[in-house]
Protein backbone atom coordinates (compact mmCIF):
# COMPACT_ATOMS: atom_id res chain seq x y z
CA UNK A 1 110.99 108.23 115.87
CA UNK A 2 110.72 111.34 113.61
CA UNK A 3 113.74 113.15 113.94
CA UNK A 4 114.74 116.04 112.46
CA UNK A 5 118.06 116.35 113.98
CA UNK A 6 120.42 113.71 115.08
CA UNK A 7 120.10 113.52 118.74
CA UNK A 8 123.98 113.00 119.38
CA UNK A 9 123.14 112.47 123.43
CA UNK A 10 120.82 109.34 122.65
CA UNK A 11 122.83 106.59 124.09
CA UNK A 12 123.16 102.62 123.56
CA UNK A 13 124.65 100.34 124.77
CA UNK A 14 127.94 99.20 121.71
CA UNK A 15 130.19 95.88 122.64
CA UNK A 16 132.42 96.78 119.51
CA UNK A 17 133.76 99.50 117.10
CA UNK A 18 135.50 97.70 114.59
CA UNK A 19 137.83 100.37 112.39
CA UNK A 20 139.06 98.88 108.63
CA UNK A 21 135.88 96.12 108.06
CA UNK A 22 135.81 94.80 105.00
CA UNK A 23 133.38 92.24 104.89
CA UNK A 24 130.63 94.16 106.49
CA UNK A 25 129.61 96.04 103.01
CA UNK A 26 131.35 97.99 100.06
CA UNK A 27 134.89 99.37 100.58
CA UNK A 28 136.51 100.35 104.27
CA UNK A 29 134.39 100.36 106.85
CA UNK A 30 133.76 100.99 110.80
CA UNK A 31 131.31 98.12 112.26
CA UNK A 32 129.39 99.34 115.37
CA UNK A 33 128.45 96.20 117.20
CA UNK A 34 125.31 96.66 119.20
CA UNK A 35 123.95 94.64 122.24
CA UNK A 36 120.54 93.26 121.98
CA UNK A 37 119.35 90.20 119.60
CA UNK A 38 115.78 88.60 119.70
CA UNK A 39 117.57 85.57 118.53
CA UNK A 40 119.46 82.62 119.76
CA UNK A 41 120.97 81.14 116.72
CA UNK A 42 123.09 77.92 117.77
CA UNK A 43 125.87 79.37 115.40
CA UNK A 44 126.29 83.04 116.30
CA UNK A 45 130.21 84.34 116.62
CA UNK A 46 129.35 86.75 118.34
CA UNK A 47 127.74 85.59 121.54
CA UNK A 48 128.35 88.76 123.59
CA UNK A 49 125.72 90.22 121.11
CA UNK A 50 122.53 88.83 122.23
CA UNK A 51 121.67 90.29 126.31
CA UNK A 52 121.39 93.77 125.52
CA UNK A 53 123.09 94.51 129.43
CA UNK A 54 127.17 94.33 130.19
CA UNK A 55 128.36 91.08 130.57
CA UNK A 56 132.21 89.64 132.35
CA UNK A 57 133.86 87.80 130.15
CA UNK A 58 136.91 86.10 131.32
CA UNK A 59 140.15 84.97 129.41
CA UNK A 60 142.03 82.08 131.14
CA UNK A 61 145.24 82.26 128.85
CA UNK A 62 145.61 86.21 130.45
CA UNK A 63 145.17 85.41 133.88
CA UNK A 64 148.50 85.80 136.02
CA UNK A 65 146.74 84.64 139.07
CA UNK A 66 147.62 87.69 141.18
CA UNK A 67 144.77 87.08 143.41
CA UNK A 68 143.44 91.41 142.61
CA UNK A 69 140.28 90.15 141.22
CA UNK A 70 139.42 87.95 144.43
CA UNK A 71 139.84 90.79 146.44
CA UNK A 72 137.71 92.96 144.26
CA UNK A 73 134.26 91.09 144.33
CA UNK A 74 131.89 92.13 146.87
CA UNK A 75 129.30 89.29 145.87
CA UNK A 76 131.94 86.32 146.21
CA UNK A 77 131.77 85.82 142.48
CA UNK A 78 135.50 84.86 141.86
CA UNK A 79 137.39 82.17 142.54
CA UNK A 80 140.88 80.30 142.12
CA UNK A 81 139.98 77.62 140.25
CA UNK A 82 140.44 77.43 136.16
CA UNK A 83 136.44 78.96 135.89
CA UNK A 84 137.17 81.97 138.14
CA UNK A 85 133.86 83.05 137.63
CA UNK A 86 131.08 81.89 139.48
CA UNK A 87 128.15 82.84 136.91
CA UNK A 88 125.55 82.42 139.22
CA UNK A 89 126.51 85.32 141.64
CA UNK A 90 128.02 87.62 139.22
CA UNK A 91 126.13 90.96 138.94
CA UNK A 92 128.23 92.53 136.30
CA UNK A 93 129.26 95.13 137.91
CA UNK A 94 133.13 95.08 136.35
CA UNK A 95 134.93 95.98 140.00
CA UNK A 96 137.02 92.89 139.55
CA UNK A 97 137.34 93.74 135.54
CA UNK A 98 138.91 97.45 136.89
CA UNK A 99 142.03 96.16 138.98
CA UNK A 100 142.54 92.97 136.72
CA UNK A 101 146.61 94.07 135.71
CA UNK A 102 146.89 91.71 132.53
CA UNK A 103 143.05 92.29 130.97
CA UNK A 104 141.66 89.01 131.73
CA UNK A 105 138.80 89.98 132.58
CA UNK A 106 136.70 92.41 130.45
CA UNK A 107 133.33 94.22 130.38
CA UNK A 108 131.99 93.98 127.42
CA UNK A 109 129.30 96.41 126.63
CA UNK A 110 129.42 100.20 127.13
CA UNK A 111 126.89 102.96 127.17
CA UNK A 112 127.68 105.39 124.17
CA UNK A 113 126.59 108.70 122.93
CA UNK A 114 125.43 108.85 118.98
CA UNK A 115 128.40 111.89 119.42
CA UNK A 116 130.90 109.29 120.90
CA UNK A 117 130.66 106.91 118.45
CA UNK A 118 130.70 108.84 115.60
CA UNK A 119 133.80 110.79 116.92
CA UNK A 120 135.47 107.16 116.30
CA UNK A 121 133.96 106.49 113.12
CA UNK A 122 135.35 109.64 111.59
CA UNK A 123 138.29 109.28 112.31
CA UNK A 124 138.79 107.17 109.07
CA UNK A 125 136.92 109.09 107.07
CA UNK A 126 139.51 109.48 104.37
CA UNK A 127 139.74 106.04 104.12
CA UNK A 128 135.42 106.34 103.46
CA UNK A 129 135.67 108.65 100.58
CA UNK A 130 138.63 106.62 98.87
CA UNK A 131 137.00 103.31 98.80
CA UNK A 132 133.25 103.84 98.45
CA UNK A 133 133.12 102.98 102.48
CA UNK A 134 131.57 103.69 105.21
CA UNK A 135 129.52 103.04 108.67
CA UNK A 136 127.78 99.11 109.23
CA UNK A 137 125.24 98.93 112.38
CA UNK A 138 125.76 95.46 113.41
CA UNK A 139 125.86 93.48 116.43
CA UNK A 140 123.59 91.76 117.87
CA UNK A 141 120.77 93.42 116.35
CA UNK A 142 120.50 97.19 115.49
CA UNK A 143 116.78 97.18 115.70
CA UNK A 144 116.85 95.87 119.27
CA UNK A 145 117.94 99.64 120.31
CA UNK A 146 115.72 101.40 117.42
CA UNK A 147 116.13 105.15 118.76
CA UNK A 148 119.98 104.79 118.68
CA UNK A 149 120.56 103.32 115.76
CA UNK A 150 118.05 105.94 113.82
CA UNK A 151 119.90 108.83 115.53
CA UNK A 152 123.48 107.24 114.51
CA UNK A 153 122.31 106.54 110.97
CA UNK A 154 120.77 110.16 110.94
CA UNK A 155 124.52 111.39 112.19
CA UNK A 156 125.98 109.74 109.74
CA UNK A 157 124.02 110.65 106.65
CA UNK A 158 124.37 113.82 107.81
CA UNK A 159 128.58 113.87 107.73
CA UNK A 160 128.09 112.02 104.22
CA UNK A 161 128.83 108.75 105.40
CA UNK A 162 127.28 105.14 103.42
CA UNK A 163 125.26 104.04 105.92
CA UNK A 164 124.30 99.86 105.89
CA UNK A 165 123.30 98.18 108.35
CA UNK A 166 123.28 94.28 109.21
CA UNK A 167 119.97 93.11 110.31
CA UNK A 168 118.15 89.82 111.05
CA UNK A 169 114.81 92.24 110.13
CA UNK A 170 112.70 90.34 113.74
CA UNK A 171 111.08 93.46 114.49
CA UNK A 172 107.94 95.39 113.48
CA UNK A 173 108.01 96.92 110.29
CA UNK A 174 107.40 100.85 111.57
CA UNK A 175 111.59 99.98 113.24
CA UNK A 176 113.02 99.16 109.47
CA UNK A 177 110.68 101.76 108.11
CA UNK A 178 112.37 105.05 110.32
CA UNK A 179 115.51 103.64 108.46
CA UNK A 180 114.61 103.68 104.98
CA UNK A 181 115.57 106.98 104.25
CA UNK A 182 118.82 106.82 106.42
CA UNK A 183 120.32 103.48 105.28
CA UNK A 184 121.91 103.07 101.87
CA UNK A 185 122.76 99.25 102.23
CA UNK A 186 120.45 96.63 104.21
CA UNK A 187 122.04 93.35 104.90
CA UNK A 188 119.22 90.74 105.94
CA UNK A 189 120.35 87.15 106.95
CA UNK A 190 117.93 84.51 106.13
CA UNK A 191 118.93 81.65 108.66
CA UNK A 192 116.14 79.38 107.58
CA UNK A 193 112.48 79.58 105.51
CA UNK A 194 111.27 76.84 107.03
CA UNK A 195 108.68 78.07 110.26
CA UNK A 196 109.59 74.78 112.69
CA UNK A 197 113.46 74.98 111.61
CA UNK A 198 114.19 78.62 112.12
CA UNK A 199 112.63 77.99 115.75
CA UNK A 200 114.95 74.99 116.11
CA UNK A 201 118.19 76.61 115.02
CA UNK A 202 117.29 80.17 116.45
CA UNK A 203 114.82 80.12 118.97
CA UNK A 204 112.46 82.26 117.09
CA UNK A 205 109.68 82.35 114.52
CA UNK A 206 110.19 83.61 110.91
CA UNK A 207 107.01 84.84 109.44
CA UNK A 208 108.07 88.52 110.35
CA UNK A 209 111.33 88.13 109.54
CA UNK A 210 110.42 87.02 105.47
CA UNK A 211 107.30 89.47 106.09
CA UNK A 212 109.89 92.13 106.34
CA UNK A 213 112.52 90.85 103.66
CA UNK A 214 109.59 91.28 100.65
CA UNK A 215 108.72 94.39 102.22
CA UNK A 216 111.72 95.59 102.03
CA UNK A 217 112.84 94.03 98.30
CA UNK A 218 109.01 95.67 97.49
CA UNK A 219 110.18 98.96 98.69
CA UNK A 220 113.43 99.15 96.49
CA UNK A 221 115.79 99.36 98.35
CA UNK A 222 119.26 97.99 98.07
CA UNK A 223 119.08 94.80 99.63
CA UNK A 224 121.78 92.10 99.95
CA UNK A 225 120.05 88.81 101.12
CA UNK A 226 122.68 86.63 103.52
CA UNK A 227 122.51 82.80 103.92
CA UNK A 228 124.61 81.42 106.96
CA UNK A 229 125.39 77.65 105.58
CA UNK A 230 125.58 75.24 108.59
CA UNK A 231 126.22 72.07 107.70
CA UNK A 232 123.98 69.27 109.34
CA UNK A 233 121.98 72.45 109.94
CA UNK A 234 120.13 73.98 107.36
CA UNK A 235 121.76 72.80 104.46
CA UNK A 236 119.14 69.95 103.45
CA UNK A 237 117.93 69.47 99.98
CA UNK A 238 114.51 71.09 101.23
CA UNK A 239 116.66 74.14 103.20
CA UNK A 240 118.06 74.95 100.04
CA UNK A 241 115.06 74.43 97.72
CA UNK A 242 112.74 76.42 100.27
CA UNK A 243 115.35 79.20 100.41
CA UNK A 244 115.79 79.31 96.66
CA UNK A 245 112.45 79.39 95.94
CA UNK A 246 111.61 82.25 98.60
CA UNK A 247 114.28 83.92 97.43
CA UNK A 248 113.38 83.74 93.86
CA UNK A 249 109.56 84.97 94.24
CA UNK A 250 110.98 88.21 95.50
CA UNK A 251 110.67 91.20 92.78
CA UNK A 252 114.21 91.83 91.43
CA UNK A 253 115.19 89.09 93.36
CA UNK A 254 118.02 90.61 95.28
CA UNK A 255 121.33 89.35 95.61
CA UNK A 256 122.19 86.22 98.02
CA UNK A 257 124.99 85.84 99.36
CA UNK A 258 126.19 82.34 100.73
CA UNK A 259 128.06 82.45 104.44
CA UNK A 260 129.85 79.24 104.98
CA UNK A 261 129.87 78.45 108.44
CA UNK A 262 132.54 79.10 110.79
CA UNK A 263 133.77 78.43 114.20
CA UNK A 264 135.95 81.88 114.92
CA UNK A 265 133.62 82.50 117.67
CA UNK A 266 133.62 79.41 119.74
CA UNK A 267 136.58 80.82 122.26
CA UNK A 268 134.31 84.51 123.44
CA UNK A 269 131.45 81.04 124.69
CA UNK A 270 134.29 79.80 126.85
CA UNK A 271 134.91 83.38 127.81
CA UNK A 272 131.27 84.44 128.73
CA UNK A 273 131.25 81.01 130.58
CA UNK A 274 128.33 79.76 127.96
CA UNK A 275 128.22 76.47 125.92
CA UNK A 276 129.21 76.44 122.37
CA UNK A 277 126.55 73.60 120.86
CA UNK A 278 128.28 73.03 117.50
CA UNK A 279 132.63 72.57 118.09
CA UNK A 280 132.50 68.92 116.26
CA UNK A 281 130.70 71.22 113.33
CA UNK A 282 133.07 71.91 109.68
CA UNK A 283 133.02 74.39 107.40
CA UNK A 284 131.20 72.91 103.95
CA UNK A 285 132.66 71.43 101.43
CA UNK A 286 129.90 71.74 98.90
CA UNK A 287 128.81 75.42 98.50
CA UNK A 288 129.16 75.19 94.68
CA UNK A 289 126.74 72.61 94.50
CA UNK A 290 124.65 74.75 97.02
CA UNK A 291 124.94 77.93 94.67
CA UNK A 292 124.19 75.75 91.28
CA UNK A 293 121.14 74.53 92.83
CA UNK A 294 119.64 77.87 94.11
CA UNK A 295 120.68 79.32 90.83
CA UNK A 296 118.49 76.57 89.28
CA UNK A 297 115.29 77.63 91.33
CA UNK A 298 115.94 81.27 90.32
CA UNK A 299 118.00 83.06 93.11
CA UNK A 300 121.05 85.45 92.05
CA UNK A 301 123.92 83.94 94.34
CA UNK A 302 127.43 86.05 95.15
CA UNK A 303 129.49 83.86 97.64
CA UNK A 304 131.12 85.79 100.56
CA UNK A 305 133.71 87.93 99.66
């Protein structure tokens, strides 16, 4: 992946351009949500993220039960009853999502140019240069579709864009090393330190993932450490004293900042016709005595903005 140019045909496959983010690093930004994630966190909002191929989602509350859909189908994948998608025949192939009159039905995942996206991202670029803003790979996971996301980051450097990019760092280190250079903010989520708990809660081991974090916090770059708090989850007195202390032994250490959980996401399971594990699950009540505790064990703590 040594490029010298940004290839602006390179393609990949984007669920989401979000214009105005404000949450996804400093000042006004445009979030490109990319398909792909080698994780399965029980938590994630964003659910569409994690098969890196188009999927049907389906939104019951849009449906005017015209019958256009039924008629669409060649693989007998719809029907009349409140799922209208059979899952199991489905092949994605959006002909039902193309003559649905009222939306309910939606592809969700496109194949984009590096060119096409960035001809959307500039189109706020005044709004860039005014608040210290700028482009956030996101997604899913923007090292699942490494040669895209280098070529966008190399676009975007090169129209003077802040690039950042939010990352759950499960991928070998020669992927987050081609972005080094290209990437002026990386945004790494811890989930869990502990080995059998991170495989519990996300389906996945860690030791890269923390491999990568100290390589990166080693390397100097700006790093903002990210701590989803799940109550009943990961929020233990030994989730918080393994994260403080792992945090802490990092050189600098790096800022951590504290994600209380949410639910926003629950409704896009219903849609994608997938099981959300955790709707009896609250946001927490105690992230101050969270913070004063990892605080104690050394960590630098910013809560989410």
């Amino acid at each position: 992946m040594a490029l010298t140019a940004p290839p602006t045909q390179t393609t990949g496959m984007v669920f989401d351009i979000q214009r105005f983010s404000l949450h996804d690093g400093p000042g006004i930004r445009t979030t490109v949500f990319l398909k792909g994630c080698p994780l399965r966190c029980m938590w994630c909002h964003n659910p569409e993220s994690g098969a890196a191929r188009p999927q049907l989602a389906y939104y019951a509350s849009r449906c005017i039960h015209c019958g256009s859909c039924l008629k669409a189908c060649p693989y007998g994948a719809i029907t009349l009853d409140e799922a209208r998608v059979l899952r199991d025949r489905c092949q994605s192939c959006g002909r039902c999502a193309r003559v649905c009159p009222a939306e309910a039905l939606e592809m969700v995942g496109k194949r984009q140019t590096v060119e096409e996206v960035l001809a959307v991202v500039l189109r706020d670029e005044p709004f860039y240069r005014t608040s210290g803003g700028g482009i956030t790979l996101s997604g899913g996971e923007p090292l699942f579709q490494p040669e895209f996301s280098v070529a966008l980051l190399m676009a975007a450097k090169e129209s003077g864009l802040h690039t950042a990019i939010e990352t759950c760092a499960l991928a070998p280190w020669p992927k987050l090393e081609a972005m080094l250079p290209l990437t002026d903010l990386f945004m790494v989520d811890i989930k869990a330190v502990s080995p059998a708990k991170h495989r519990k809660l996300c389906r996945a081991d860690n030791a890269l993932i923390l491999e990568n974090v100290r390589r990166l916090s080693e390397a100097g770059v700006n790093l903002l450490l990210r701590a989803p708090i799940v109550p009943g989850l990961n929020d233990s007195a030994q989730d918080i004293r393994k994260l403080g202390e792992f945090v802490a032994s990092l050189p600098g250490p790096p800022p951590l900042e504290l994600m209380p959980y949410h639910g926003i996401g629950s409704g896009k399971y219903t849609a994608l016709g997938m099981d959300y594990p955790l709707r009896d699950v609250k946001a927490p009540e105690n992230l101050d005595a969270i913070r004063e505790r990892l605080e104690s064990l050394g960590a630098r703590v910013v809560l989410e903005a």
